[in-house]
C-alpha atoms as a PDB file:
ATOM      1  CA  UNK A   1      22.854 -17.185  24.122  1.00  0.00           C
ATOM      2  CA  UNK A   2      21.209 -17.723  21.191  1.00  0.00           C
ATOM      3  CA  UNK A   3      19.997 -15.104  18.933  1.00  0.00           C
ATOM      4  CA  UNK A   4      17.517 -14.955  15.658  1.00  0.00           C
ATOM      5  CA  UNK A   5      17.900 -12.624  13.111  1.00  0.00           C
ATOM      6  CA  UNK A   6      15.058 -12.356  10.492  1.00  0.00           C
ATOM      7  CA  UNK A   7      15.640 -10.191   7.685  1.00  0.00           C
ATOM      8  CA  UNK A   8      19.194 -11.260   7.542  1.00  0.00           C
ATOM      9  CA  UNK A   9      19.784 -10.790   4.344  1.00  0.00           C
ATOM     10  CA  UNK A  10      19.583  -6.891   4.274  1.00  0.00           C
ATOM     11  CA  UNK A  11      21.833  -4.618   4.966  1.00  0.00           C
ATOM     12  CA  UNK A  12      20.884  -3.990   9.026  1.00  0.00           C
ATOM     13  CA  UNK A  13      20.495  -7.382   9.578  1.00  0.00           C
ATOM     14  CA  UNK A  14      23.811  -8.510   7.648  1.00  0.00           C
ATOM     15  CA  UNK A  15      25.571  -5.630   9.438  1.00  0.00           C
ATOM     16  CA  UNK A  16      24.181  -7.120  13.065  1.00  0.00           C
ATOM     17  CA  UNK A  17      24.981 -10.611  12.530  1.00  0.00           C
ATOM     18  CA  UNK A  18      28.594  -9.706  11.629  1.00  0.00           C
ATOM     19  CA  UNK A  19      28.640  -7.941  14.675  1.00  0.00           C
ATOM     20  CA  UNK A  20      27.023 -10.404  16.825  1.00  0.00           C
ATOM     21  CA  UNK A  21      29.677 -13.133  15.373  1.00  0.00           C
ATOM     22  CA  UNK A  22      32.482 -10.549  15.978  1.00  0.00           C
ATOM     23  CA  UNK A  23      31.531 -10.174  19.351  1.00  0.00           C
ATOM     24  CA  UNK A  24      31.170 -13.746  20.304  1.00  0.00           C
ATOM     25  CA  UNK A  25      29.009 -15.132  23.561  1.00  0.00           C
ATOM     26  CA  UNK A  26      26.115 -15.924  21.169  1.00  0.00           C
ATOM     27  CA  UNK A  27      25.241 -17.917  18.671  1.00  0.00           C
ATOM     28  CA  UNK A  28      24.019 -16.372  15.726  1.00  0.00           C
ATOM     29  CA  UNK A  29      20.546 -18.022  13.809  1.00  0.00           C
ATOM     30  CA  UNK A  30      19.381 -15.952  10.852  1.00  0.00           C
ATOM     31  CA  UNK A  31      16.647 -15.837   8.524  1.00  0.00           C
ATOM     32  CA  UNK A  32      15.422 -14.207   5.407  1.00  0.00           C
ATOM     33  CA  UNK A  33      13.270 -15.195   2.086  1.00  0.00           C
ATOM     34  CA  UNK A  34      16.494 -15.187   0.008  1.00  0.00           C
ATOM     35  CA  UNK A  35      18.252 -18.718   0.190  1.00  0.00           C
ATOM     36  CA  UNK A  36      21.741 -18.496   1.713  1.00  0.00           C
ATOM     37  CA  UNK A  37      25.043 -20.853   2.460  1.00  0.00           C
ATOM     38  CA  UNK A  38      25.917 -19.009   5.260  1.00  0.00           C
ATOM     39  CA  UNK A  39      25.825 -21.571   8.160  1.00  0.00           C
ATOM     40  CA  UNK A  40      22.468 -21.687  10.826  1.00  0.00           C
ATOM     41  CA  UNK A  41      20.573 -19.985   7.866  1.00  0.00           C
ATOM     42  CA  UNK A  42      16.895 -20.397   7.544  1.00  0.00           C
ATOM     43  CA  UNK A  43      14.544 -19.706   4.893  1.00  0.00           C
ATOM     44  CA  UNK A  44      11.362 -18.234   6.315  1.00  0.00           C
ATOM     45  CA  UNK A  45       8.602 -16.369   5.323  1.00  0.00           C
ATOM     46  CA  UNK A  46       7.531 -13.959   7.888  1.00  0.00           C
ATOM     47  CA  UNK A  47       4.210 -13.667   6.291  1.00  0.00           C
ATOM     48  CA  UNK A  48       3.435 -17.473   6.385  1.00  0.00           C
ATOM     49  CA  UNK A  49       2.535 -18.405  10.332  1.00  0.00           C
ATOM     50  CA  UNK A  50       2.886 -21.963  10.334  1.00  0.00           C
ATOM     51  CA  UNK A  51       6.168 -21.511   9.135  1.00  0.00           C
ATOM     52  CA  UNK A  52       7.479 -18.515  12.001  1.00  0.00           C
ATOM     53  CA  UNK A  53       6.013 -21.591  14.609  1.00  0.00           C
ATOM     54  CA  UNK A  54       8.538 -23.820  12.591  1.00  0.00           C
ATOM     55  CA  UNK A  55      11.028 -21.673  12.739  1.00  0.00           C
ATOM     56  CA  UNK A  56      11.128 -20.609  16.172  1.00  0.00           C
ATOM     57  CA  UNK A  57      10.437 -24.157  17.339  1.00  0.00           C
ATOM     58  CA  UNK A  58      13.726 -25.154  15.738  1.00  0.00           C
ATOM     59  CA  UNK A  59      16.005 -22.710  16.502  1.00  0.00           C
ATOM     60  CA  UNK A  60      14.203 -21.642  20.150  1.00  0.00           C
ATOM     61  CA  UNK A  61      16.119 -18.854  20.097  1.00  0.00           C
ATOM     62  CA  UNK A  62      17.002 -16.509  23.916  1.00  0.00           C
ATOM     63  CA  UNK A  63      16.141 -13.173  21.354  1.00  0.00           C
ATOM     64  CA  UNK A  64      14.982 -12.144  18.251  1.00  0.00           C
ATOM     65  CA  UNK A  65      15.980  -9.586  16.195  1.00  0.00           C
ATOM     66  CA  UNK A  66      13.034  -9.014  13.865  1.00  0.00           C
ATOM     67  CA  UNK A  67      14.515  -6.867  11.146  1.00  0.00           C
ATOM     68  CA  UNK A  68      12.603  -8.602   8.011  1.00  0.00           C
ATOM     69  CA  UNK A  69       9.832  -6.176   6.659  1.00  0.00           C
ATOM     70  CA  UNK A  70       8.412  -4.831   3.474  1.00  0.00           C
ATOM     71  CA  UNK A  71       8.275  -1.503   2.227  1.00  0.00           C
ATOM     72  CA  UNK A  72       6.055  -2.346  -0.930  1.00  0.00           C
ATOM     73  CA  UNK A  73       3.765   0.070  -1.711  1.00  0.00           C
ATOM     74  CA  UNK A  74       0.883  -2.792  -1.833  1.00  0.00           C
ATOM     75  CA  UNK A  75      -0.891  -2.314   1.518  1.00  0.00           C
ATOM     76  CA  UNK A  76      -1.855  -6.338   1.872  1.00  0.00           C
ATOM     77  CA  UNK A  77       1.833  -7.125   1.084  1.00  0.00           C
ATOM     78  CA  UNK A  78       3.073  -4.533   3.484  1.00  0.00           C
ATOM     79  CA  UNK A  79       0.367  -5.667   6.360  1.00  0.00           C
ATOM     80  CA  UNK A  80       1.099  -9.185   6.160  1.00  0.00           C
ATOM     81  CA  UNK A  81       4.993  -8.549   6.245  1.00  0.00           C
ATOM     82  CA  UNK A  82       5.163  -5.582   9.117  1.00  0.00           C
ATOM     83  CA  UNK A  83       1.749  -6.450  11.647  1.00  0.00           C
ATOM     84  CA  UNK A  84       1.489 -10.187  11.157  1.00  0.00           C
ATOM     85  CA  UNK A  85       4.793 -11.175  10.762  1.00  0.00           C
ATOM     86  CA  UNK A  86       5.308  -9.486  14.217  1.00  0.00           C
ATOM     87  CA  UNK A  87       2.300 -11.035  15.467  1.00  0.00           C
ATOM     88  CA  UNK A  88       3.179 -14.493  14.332  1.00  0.00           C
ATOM     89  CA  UNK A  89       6.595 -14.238  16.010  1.00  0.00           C
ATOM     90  CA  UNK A  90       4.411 -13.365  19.152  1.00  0.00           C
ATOM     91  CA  UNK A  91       2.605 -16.278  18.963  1.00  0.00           C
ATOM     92  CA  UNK A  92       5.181 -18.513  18.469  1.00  0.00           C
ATOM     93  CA  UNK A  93       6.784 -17.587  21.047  1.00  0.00           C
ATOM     94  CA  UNK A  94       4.268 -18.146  23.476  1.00  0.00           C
ATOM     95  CA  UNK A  95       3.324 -21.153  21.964  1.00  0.00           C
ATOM     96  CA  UNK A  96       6.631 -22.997  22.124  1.00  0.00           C
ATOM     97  CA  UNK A  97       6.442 -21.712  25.676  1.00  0.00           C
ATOM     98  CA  UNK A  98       9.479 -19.533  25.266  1.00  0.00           C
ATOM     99  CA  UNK A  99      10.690 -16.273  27.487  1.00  0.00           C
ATOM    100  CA  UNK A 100      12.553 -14.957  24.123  1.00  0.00           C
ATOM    101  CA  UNK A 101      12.947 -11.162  24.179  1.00  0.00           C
ATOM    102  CA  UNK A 102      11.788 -10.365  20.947  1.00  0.00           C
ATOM    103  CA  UNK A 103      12.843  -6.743  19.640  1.00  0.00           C
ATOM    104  CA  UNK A 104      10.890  -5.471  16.386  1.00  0.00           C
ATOM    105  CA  UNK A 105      11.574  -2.610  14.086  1.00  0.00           C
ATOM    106  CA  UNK A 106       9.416   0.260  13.659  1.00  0.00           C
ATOM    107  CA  UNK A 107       9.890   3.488  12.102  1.00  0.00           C
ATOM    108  CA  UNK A 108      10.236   7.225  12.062  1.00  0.00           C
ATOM    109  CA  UNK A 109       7.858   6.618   9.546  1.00  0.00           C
ATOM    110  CA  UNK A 110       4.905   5.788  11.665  1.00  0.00           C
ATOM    111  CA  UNK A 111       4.642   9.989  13.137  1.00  0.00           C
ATOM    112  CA  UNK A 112       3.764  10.747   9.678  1.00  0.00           C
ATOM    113  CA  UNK A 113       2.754  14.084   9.407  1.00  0.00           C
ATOM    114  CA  UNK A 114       5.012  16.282  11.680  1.00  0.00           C
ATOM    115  CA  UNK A 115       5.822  20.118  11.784  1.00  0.00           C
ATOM    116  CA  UNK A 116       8.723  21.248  12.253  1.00  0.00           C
ATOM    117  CA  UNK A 117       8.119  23.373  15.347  1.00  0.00           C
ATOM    118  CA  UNK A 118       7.025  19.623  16.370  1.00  0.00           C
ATOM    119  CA  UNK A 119      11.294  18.712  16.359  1.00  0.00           C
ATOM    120  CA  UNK A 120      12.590  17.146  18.127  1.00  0.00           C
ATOM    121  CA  UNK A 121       9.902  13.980  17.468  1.00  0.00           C
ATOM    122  CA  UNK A 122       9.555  12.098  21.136  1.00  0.00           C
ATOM    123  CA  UNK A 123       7.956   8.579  21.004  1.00  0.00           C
ATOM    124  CA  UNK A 124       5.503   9.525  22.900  1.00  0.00           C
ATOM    125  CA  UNK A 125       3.961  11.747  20.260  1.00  0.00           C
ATOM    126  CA  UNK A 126       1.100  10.447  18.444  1.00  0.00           C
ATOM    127  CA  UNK A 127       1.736   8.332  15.101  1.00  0.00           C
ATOM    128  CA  UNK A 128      -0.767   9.491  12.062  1.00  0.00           C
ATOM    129  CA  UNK A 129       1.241   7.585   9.427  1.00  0.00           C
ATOM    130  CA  UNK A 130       0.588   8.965   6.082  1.00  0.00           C
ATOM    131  CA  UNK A 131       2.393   5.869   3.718  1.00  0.00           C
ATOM    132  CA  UNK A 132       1.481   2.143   3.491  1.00  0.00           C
ATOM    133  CA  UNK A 133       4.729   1.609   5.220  1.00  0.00           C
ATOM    134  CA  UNK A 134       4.025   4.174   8.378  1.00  0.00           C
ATOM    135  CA  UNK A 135       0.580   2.833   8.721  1.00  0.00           C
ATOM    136  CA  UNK A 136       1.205  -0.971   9.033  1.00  0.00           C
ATOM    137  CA  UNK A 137       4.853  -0.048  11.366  1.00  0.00           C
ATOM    138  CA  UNK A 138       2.163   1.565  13.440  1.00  0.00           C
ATOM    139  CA  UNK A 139       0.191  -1.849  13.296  1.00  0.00           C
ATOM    140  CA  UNK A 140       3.322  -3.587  14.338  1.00  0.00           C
ATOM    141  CA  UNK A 141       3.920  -0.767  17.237  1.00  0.00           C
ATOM    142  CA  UNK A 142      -0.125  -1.416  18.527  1.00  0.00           C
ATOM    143  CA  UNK A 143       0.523  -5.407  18.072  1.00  0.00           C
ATOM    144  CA  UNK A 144       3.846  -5.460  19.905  1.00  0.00           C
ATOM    145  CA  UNK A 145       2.067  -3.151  22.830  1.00  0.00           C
ATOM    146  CA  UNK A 146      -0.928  -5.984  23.117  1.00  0.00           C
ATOM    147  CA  UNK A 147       1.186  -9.172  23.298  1.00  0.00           C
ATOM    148  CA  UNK A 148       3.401  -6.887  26.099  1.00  0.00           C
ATOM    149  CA  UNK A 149       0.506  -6.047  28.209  1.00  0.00           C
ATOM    150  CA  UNK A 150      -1.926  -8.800  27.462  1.00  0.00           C
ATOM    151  CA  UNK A 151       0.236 -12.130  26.894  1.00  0.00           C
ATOM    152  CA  UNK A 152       3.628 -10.684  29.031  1.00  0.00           C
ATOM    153  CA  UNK A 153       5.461 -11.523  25.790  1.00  0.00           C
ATOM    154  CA  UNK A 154       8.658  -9.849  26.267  1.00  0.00           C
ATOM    155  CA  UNK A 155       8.730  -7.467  23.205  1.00  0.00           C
ATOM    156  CA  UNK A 156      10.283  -3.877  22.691  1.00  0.00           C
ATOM    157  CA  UNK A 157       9.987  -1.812  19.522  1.00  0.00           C
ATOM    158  CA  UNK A 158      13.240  -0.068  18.328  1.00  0.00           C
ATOM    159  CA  UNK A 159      11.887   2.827  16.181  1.00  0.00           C
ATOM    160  CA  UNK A 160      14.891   4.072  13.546  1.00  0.00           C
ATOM    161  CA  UNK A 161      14.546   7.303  11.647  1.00  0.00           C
ATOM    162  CA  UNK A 162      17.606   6.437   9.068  1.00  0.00           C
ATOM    163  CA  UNK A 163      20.363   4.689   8.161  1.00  0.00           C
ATOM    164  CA  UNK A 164      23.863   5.840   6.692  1.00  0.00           C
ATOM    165  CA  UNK A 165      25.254   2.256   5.733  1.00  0.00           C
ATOM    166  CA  UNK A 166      26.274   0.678   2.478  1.00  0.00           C
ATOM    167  CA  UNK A 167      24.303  -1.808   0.687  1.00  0.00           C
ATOM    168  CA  UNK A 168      20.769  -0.031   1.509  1.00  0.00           C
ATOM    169  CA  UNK A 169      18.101  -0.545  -0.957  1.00  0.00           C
ATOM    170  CA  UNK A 170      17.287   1.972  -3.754  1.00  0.00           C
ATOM    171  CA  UNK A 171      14.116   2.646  -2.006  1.00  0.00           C
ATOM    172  CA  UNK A 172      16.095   4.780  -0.007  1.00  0.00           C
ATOM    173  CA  UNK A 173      18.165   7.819  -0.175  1.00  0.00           C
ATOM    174  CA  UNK A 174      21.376   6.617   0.536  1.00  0.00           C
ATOM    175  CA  UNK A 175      21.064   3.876  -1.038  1.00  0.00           C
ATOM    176  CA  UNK A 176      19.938   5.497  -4.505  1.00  0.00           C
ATOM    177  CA  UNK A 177      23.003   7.871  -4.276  1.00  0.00           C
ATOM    178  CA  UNK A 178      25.197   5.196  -3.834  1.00  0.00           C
ATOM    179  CA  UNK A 179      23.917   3.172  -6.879  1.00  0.00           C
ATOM    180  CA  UNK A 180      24.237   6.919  -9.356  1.00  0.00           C
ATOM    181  CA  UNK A 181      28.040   7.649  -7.385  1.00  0.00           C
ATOM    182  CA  UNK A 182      28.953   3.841  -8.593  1.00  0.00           C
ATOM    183  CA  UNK A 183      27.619   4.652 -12.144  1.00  0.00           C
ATOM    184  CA  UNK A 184      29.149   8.081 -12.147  1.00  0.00           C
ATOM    185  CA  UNK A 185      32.590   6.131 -11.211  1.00  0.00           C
ATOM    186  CA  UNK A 186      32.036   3.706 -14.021  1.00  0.00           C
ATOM    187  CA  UNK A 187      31.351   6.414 -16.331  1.00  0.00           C
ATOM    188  CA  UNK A 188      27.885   5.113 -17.506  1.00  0.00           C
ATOM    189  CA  UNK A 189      26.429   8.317 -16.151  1.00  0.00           C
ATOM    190  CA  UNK A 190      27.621  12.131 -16.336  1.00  0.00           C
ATOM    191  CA  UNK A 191      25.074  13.561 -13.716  1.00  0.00           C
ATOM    192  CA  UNK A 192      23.254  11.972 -10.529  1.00  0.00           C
ATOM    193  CA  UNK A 193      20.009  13.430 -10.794  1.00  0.00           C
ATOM    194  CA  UNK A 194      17.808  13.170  -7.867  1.00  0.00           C
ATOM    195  CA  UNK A 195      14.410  15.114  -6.527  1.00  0.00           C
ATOM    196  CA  UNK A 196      13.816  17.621  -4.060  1.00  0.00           C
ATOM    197  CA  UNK A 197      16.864  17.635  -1.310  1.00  0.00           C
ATOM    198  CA  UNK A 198      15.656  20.398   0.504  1.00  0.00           C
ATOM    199  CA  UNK A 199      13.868  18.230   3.296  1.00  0.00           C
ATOM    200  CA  UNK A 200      15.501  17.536   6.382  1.00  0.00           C
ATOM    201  CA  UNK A 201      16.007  14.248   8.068  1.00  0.00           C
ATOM    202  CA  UNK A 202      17.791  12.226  10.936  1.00  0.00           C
ATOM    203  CA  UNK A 203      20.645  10.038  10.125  1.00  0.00           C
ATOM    204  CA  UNK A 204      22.642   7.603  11.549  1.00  0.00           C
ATOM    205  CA  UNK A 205      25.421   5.414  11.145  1.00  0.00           C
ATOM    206  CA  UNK A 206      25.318   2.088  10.866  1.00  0.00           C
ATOM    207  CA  UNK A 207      27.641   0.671  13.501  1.00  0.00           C
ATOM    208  CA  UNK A 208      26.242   3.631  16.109  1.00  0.00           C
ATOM    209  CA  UNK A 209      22.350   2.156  14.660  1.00  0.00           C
ATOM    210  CA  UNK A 210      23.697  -1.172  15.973  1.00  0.00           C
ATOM    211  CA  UNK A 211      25.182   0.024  19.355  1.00  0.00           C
ATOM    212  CA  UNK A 212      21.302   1.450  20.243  1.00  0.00           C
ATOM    213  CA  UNK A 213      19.837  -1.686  18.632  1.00  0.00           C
ATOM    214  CA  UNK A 214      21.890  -4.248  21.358  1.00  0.00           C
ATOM    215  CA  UNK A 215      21.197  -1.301  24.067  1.00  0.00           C
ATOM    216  CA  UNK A 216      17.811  -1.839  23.436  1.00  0.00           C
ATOM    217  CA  UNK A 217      17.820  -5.377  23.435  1.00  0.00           C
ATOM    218  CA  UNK A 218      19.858  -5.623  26.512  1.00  0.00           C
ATOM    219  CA  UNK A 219      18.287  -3.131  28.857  1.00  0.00           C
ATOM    220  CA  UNK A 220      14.563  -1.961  26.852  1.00  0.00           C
ATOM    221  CA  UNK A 221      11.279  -2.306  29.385  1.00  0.00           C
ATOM    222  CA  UNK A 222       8.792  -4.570  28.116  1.00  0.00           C
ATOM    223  CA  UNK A 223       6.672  -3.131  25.968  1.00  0.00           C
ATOM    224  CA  UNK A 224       8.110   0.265  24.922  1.00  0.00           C
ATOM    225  CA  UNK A 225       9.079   2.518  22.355  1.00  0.00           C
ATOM    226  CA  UNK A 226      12.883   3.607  21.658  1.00  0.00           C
ATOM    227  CA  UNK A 227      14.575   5.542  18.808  1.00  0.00           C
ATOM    228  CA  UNK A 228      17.411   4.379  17.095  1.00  0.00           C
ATOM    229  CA  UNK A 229      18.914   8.045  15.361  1.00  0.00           C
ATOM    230  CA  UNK A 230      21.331  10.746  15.848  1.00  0.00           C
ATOM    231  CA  UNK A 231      19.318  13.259  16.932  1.00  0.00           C
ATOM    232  CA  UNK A 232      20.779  15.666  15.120  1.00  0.00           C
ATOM    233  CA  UNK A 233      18.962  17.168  12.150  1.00  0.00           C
ATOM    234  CA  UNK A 234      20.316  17.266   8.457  1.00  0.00           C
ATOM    235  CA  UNK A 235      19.476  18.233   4.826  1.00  0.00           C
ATOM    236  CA  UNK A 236      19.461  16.070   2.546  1.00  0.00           C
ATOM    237  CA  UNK A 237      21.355  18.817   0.175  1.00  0.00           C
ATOM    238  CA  UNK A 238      24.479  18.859   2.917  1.00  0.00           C
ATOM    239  CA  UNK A 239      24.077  14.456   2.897  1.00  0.00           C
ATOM    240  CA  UNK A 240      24.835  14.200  -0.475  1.00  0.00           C
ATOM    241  CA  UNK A 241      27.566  16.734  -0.847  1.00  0.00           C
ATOM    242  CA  UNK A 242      29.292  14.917   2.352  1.00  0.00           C
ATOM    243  CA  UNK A 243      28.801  11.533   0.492  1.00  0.00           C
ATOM    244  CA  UNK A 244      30.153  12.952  -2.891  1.00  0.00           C
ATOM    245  CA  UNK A 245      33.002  13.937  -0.844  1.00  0.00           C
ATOM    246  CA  UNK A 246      34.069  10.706   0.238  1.00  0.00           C
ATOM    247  CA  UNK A 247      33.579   9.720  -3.151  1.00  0.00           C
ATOM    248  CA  UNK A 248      35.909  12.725  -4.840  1.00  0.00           C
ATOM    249  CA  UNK A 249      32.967  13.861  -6.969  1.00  0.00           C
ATOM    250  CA  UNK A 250      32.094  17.207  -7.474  1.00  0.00           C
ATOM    251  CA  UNK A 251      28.613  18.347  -6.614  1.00  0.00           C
ATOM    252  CA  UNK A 252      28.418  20.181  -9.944  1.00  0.00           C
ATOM    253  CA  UNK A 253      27.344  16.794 -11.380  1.00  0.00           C
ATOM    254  CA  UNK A 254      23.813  16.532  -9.560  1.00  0.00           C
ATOM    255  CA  UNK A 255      20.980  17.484 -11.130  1.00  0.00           C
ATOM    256  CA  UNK A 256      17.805  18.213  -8.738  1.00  0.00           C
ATOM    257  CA  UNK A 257      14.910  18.640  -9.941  1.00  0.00           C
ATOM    258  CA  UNK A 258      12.492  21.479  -9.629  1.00  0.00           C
ATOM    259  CA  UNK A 259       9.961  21.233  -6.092  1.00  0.00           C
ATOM    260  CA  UNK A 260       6.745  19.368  -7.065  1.00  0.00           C
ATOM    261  CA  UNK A 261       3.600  20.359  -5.205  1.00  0.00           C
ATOM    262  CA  UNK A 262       3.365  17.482  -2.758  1.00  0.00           C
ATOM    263  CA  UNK A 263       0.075  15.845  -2.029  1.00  0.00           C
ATOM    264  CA  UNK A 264      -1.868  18.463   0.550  1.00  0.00           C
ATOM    265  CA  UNK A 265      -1.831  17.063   4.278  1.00  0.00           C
ATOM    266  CA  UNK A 266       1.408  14.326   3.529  1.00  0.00           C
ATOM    267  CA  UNK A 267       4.147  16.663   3.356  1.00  0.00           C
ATOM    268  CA  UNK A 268       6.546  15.945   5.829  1.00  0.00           C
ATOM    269  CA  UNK A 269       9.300  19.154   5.413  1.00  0.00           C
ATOM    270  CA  UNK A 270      11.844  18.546   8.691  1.00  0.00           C
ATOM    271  CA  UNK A 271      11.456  15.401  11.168  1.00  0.00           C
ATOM    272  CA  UNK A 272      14.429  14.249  13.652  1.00  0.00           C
ATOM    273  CA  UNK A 273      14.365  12.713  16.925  1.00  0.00           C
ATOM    274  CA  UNK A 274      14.687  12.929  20.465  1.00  0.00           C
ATOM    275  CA  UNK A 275      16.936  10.258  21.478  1.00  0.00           C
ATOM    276  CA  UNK A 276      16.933  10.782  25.382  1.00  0.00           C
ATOM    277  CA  UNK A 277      15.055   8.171  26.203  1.00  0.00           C
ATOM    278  CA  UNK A 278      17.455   6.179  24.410  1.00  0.00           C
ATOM    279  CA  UNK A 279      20.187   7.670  26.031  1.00  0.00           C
ATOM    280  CA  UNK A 280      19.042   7.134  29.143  1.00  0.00           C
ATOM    281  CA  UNK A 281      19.153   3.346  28.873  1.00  0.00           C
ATOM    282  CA  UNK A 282      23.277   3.906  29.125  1.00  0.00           C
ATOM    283  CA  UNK A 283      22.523   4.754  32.332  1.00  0.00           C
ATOM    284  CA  UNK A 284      20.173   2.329  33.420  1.00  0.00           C
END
């Protein structure tokens, strides 16, 4: 088998290309912006179409991980990253006359508003995104449901809520409080000061993130919607003080700041998922 990664360069998509080499059976293709020496690496913008035709011509790959994305605050950057970077995978595919199963990443981030009575989140429930990010993931969702029903493109969306794994952009949580632990360690800092942690979340780790990812490759109906999570709520408070833990740091360092009024109607207090449906695919 042979198997495209885009967005290979970040920290999912290094993490499932060193398990997809680990595991042998396949050979592993990946692609990213960023220029790289590892061996069957592409450069490839998702954004540019003639070049995702390129790419998938060359490589004709059995499946496609499509990890790359954007979480850039600039809507046009983020649409032409998330929906048509999707959509031009789609069409290459079907263009090069391919029967690639082509798995895309969403995100929790597409339910937007949610109450927490509303917990556990099922994919079913309707998405009103309230971030540039959610709102073109939805695109990708609605994009990835078309080229299913309309074109039979063989496409399923794996929609994660979070990630516990090193190497995770600042953007992030855990990838903020691993950059202020490493400073704290170095001594160039003597607090971590971070915002409000009393919102809850779903986490996951990254090796159990990448079992759910392959079950969803391997045995995910055309054309659906499956979460890639724990399922199992947590504050962001407890996450911290585990991760300070493993570091040996005492929580007596972190600064948080006071609440700040949130914008009305965006804020999102306690969101986790259902993960049955998921689940369920074990038994398939």
């Amino acid at each position: 088998m042979r198997v495209l990664v885009t967005g290979a360069s970040g920290a999912l998509g290094g993490l499932l290309c060193r398990r997809l080499a680990d595991e042998g059976g396949a050979e592993v293709l990946g692609a990213d912006l960023t220029p790289s020496d590892a061996p069957g690496f592409f450069v490839c913008d998702v954004a540019d179409a003639d070049a995702v035709t390129a790419l998938v011509d060359q490589t004709r790959p059995d499946r496609i991980f499509h990890l790359a994305g954007s979480a850039s605050g600039d809507f046009e950057q983020a649409r032409s990253v998330n929906a048509d970077g999707a959509r031009f995978l789609c069409e290459a595919v079907r263009r090069c006359g391919l029967r690639s199963r082509l798995v895309v990443i969403g995100s929790a981030a597409e339910y937007g508003l949610v109450a927490p009575a509303e917990n556990p989140v099922s994919e079913a429930r309707v998405l009103r995104p309230v971030s540039v990010y959610g709102v073109t993931k939805a695109f990708q969702t609605q994009i990835a449901a078309f080229y299913a029903a309309h074109h039979a493109v063989d496409i399923v969306v794996a929609r994660p809520f979070n990630f516990l794994a090193p190497g995770l952009s600042e953007h992030l949580f855990v990838g903020r409080a691993e950059r202020l632990i490493a400073q704290f360690q170095r001594g160039e800092i003597t607090s971590l000061e971070f915002g409000n942690l009393s919102s809850t979340r779903d986490y996951v780790d990254g090796e159990q993130a990448l079992d759910q990812l392959l079950l969803i490759a391997d045995k995910g109906v055309r054309g659906e919607v499956y979460h890639v999570a724990s399922g199992r709520p947590i504050v962001m408070r407890e996450l911290l003080a585990r991760l300070l833990r493993e570091a040996s740091i005492d929580p007596g360092v972190v600064r948080e700041a006071p609440e700040r009024p949130t914008r009305m109607g965006t804020d999102v207090p306690t969101i986790y998922a259902d993960l049955s449906k998921t689940r369920a695919l074990a038994d398939a």
